[in-house]
N, C-alpha and C. Protein backbone atom coordinates (compact mmCIF):
# COMPACT_ATOMS: atom_id res chain seq x y z
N UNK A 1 66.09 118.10 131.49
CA UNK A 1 66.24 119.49 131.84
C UNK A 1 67.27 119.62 132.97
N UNK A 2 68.39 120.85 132.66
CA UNK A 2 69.81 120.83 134.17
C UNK A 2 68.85 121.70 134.83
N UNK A 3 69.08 121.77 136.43
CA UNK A 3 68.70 122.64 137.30
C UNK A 3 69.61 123.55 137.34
N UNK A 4 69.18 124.81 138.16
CA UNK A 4 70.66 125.35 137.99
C UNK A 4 70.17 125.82 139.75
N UNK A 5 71.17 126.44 140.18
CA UNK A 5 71.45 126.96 141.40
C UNK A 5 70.05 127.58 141.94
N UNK A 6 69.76 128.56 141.30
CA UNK A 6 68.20 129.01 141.63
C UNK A 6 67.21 128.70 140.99
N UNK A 7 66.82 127.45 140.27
CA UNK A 7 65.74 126.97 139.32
C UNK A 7 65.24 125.74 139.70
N UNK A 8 64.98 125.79 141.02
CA UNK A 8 64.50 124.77 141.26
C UNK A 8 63.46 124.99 142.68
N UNK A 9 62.19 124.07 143.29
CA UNK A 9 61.11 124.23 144.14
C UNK A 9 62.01 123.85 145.69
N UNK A 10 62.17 124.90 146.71
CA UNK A 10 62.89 124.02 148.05
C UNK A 10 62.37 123.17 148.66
N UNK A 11 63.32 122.09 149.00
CA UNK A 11 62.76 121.08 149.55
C UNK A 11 62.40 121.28 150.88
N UNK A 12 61.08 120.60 150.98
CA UNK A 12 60.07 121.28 152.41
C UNK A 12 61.13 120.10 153.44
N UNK A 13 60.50 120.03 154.93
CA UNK A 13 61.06 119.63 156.07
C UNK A 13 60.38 117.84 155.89
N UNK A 14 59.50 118.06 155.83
CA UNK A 14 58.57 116.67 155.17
C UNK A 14 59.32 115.63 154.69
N UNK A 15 59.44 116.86 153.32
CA UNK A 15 60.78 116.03 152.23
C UNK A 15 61.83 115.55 152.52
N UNK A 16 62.42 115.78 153.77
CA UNK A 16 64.05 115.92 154.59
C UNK A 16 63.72 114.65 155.37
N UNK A 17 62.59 114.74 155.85
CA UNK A 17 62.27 113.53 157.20
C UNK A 17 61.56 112.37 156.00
N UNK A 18 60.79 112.96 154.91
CA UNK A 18 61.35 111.12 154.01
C UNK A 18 62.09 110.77 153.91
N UNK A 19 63.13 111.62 153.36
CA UNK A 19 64.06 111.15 152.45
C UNK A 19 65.60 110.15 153.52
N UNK A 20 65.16 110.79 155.03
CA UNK A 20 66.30 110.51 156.30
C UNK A 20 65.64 109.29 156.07
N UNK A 21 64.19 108.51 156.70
CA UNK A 21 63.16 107.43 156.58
C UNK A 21 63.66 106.43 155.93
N UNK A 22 63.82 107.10 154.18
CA UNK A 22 63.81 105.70 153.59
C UNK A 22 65.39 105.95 152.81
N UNK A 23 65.84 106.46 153.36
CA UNK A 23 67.45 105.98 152.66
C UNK A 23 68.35 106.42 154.01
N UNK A 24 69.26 104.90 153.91
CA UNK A 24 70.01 105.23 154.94
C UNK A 24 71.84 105.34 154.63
N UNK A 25 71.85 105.72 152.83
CA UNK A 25 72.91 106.34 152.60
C UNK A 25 74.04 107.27 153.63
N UNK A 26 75.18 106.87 154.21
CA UNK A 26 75.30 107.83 155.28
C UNK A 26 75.91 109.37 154.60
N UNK A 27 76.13 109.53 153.24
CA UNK A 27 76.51 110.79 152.12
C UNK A 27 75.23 111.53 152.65
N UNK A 28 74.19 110.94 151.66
CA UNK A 28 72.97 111.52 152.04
C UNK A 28 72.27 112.05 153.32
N UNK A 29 72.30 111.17 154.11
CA UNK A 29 72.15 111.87 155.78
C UNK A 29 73.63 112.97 156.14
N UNK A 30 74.21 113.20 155.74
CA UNK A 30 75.09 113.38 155.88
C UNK A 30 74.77 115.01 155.12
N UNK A 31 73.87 115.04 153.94
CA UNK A 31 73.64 115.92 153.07
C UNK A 31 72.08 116.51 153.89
N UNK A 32 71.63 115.94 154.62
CA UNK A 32 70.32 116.30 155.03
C UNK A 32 70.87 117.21 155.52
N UNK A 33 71.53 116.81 157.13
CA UNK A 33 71.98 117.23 158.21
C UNK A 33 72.03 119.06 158.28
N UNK A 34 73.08 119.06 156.73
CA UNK A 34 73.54 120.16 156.39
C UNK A 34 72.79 120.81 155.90
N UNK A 35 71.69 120.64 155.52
CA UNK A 35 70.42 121.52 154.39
C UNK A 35 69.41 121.89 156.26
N UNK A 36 69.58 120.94 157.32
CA UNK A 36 68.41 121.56 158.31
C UNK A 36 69.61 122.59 159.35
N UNK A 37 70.60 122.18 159.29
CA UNK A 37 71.85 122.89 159.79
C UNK A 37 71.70 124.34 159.64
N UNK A 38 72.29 124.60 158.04
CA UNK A 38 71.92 125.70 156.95
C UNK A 38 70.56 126.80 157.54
N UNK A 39 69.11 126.00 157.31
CA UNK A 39 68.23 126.51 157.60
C UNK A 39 68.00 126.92 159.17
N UNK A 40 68.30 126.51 160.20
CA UNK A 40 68.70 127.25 161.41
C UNK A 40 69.60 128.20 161.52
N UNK A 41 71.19 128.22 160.49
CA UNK A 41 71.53 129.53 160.92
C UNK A 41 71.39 130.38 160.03
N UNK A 42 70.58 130.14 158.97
CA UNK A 42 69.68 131.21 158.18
C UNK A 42 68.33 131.63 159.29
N UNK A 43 67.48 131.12 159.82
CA UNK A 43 66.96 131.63 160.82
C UNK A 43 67.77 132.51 161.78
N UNK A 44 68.45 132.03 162.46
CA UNK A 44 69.18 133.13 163.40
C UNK A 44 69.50 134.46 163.07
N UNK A 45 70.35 133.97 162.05
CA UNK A 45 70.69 135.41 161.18
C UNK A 45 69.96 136.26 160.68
N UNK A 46 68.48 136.18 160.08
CA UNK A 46 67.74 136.72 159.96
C UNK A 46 66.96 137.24 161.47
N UNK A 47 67.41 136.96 162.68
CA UNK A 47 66.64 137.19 163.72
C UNK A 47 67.69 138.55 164.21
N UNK A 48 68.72 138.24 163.66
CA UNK A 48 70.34 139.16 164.41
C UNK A 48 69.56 140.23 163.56
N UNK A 49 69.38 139.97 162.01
CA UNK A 49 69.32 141.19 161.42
C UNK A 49 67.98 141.92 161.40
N UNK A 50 67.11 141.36 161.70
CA UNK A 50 65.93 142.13 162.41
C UNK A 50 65.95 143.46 163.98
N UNK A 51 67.14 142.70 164.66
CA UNK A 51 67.19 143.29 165.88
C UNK A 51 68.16 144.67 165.46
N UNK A 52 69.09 144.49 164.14
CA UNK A 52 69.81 145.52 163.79
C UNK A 52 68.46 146.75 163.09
N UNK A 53 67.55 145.99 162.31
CA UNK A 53 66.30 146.95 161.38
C UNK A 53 65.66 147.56 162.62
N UNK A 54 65.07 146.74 163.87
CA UNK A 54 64.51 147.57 164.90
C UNK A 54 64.91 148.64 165.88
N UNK A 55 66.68 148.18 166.11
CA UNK A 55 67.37 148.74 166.58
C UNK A 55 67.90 150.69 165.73
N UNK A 56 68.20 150.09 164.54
CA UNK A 56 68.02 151.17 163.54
C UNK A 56 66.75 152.13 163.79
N UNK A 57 65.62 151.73 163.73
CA UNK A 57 64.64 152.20 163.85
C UNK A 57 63.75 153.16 165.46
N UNK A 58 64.86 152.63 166.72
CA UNK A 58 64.78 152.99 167.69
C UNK A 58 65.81 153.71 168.18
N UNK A 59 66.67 154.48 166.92
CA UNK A 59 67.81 155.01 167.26
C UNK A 59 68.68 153.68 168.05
N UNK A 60 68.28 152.67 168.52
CA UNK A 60 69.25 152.20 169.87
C UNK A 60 70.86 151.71 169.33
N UNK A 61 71.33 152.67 169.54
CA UNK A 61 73.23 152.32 168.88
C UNK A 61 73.42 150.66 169.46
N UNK A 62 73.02 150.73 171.00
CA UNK A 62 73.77 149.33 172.15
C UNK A 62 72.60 147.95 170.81
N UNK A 63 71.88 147.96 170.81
CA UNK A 63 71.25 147.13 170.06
C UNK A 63 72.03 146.48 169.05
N UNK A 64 71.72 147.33 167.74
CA UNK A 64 72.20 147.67 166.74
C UNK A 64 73.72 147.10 166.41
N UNK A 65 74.92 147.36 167.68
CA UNK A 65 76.11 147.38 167.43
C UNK A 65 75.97 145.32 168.32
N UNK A 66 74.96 145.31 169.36
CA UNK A 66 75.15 144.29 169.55
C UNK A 66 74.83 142.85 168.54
N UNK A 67 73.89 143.17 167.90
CA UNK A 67 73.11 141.78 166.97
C UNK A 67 73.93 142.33 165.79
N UNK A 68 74.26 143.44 165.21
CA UNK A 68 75.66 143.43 164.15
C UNK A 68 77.00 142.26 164.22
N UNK A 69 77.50 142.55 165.79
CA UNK A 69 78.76 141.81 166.20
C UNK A 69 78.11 140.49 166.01
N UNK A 70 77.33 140.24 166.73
CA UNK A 70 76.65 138.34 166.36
C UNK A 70 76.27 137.53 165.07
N UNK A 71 75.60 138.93 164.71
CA UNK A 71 75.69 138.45 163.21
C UNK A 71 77.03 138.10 162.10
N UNK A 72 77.75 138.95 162.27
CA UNK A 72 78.77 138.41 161.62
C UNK A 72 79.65 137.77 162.11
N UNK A 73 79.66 137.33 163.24
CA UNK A 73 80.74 136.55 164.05
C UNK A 73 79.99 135.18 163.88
N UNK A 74 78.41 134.95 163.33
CA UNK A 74 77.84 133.71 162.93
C UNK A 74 78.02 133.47 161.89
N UNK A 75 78.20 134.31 160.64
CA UNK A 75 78.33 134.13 159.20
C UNK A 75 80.02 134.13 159.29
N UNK A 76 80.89 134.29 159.86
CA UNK A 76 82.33 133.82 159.88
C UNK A 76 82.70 132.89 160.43
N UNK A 77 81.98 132.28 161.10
CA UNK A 77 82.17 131.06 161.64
C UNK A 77 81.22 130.06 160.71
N UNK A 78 80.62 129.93 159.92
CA UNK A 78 79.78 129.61 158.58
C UNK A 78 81.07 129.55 157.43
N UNK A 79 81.57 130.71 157.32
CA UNK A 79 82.49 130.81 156.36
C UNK A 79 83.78 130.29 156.60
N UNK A 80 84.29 130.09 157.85
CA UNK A 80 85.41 129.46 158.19
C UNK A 80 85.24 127.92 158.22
N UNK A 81 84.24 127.73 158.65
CA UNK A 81 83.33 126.06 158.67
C UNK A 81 83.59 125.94 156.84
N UNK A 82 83.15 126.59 156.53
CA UNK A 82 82.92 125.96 154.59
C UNK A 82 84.34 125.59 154.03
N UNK A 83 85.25 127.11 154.62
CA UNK A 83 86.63 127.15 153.95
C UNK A 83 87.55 125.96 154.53
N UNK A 84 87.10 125.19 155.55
CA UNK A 84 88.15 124.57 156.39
C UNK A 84 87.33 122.52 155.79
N UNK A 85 86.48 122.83 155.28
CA UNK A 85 85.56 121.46 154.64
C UNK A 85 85.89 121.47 153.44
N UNK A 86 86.35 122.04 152.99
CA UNK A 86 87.11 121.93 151.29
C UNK A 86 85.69 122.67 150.51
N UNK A 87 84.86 123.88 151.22
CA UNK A 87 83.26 124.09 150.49
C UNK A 87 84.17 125.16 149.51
N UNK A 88 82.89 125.67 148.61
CA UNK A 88 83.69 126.50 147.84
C UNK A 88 82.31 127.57 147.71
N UNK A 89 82.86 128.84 147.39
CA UNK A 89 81.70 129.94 147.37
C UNK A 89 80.72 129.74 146.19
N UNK A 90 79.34 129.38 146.22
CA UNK A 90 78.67 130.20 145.07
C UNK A 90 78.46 130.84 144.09
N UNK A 91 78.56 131.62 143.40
CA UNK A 91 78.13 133.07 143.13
C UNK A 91 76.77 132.94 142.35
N UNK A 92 76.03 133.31 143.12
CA UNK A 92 74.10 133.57 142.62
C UNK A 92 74.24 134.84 141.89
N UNK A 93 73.16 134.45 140.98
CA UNK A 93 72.88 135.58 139.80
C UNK A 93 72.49 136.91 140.56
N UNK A 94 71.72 136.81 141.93
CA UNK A 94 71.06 138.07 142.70
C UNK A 94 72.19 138.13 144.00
N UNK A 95 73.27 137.97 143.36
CA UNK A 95 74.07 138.60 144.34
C UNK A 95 74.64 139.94 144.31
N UNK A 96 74.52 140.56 143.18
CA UNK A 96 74.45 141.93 142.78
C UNK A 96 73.32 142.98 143.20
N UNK A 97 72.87 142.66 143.55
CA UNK A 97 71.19 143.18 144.04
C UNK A 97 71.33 143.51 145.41
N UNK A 98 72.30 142.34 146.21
CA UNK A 98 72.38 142.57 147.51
C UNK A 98 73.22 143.83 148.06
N UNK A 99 74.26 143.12 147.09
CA UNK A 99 75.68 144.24 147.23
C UNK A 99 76.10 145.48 146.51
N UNK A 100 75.19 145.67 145.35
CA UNK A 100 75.25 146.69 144.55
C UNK A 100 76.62 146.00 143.55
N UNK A 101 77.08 145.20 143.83
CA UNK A 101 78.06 144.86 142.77
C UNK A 101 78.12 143.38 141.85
N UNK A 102 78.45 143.38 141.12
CA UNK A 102 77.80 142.15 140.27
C UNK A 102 79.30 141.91 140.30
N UNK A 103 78.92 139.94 140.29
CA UNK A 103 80.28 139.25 140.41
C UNK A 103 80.43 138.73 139.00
């Protein structure tokens, strides 16, 4: 059976600290790194964009305009990091959902 991009169970933190344990491939550590990397500035970013939903929600413009600027000045520096590593974009099936536009 192929996996495909979204068809598959995420690998827990557990799984990350076996897999560092018993293989000392340096690709592979090398591939961890970037999957616990990933998941911290997916945390952040989800913390920027919370402060924009509360901020929204408290009228507060200074909020709002502040965790906006951070947020995307973290996801461009993500995207400049990928473009400058030879990474290449994605495109997920529910990326239309996000953006209203299907790729």
């Amino acid at each position: 059976m192929s996996l495909k991009v979204d068809d598959f169970d995420p690998v827990s933190n557990g799984d990350l600290r076996d897999l560092w344990r018993i293989c000392r491939d340096p690709a592979l550590r090398r591939l961890i790194l970037e999957v616990v990397r990933y998941r911290r500035v997916i945390d952040r970013a989800h913390d920027e964009a919370l402060e924009i939903h509360y901020g929204l929600g408290a009228n507060n413009q200074g909020k709002i305009v502040g965790a906006a600027k951070s947020l995307l000045a973290r996801l461009q520096d993500e995207h400049v990091r990928l473009g400058s590593q030879g990474g290449i974009t994605i495109k997920l099936p529910t990326d239309g959902q996000y953006t209203g536009k299907r790729w």
